[in-house]
Protein backbone atom coordinates (compact mmCIF):
# COMPACT_ATOMS: atom_id res chain seq x y z
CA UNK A 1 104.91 162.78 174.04
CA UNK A 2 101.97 164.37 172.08
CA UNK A 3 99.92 162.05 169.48
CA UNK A 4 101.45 164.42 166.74
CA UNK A 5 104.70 164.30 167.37
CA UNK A 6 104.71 160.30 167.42
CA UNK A 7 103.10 160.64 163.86
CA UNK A 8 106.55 162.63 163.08
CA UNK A 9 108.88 160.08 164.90
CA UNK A 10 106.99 157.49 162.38
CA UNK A 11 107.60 158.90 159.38
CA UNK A 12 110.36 160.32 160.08
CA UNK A 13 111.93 156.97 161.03
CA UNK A 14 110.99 155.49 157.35
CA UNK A 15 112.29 158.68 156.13
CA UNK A 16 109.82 159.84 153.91
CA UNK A 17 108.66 164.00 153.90
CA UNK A 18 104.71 164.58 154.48
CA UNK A 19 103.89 164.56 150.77
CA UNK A 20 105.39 161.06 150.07
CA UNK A 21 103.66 159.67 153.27
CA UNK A 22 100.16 161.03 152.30
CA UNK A 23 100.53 159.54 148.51
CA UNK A 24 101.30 156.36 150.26
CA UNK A 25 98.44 157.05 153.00
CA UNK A 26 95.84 157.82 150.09
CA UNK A 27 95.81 161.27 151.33
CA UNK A 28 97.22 164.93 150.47
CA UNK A 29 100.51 166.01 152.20
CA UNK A 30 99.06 168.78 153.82
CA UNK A 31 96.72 166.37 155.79
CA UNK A 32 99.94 164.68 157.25
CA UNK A 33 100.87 168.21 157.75
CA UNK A 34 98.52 169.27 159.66
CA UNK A 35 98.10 165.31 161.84
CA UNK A 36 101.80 166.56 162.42
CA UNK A 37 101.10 169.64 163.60
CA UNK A 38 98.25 168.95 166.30
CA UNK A 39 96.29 171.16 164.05
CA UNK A 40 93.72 168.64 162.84
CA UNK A 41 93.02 166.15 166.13
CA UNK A 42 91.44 163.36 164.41
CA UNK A 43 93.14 160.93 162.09
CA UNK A 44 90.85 158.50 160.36
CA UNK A 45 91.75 154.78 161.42
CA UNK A 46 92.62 153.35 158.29
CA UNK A 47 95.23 156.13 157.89
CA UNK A 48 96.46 155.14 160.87
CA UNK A 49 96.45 151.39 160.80
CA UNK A 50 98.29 151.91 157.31
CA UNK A 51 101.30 154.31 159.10
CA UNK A 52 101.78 151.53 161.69
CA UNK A 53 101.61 148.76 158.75
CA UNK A 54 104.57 151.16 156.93
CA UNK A 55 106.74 152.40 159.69
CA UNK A 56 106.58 149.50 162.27
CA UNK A 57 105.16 151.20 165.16
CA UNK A 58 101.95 149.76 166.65
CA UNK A 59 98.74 151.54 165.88
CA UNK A 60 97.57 151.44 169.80
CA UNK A 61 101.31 153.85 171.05
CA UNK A 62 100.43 155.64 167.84
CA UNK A 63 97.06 156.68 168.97
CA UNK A 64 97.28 156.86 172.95
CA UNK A 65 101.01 156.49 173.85
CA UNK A 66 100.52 153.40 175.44
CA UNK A 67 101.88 149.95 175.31
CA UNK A 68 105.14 148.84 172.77
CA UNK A 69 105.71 151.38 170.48
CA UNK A 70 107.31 149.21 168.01
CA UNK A 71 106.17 146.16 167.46
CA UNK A 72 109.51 145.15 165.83
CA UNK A 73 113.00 146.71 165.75
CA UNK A 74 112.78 147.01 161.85
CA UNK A 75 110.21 146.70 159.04
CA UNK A 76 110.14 147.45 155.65
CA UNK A 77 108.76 150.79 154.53
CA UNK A 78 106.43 148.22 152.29
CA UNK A 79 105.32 146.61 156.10
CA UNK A 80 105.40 143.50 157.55
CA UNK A 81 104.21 141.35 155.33
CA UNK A 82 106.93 142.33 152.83
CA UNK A 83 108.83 141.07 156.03
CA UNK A 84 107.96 137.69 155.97
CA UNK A 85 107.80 137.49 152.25
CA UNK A 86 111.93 137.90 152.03
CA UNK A 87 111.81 134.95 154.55
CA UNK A 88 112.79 131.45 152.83
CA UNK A 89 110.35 128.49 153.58
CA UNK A 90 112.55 127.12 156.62
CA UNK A 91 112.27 130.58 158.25
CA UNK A 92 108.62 131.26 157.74
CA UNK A 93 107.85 127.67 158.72
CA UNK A 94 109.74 128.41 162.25
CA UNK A 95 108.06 131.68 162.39
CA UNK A 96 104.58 130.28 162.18
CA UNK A 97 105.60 127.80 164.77
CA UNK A 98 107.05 130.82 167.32
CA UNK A 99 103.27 132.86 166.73
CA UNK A 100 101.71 129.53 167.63
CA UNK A 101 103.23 129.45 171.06
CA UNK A 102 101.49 133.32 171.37
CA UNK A 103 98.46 132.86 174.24
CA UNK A 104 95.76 135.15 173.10
């Protein structure tokens, strides 16, 4: 799978058209357009760390294909910290204790 057409499975999985991605993105529509395309190669990183914040996929399979593409099954269009935040205190306190188990 082409860099491009992951950009397309990302959106597309939040379900929001090119235009609506770019106003969240900070960019025009036609730039997603054209990411989407293969038209325009680069993307600049903060656009992309922000599409992997909003559609759940990790930034690294976004860029190169490689390693999980989604980091979770499901997270909010808003990202993961809008996660967490619908989490009462009992859940986020057992979810802090779960990423401390993590080895770097």
């Amino acid at each position: 799978m082409f860099r491009y057409e992951r950009l397309v499975k990302a959106r597309q999985a939040v379900g929001l058209t090119q235009r609506q991605l770019g106003e969240r993105l900070g960019c025009s529509g036609s730039a997603v357009a054209q990411w989407e395309t293969g038209e325009t190669a680069n993307i600049r990183l903060e656009y992309l760390f922000l599409l992997a914040d909003i559609s759940g996929y990790s930034a690294r399979w976004l860029a190169t294909g490689r390693g999980a593409a989604r980091l979770f099954k499901w997270v909010p269009e808003e990202g993961f910290a809008a996660l967490v935040a619908r989490l009462d205190s009992d859940e986020r306190w057992q979810l802090m204790q779960a990423l401390e188990q993590i080895d770097d």
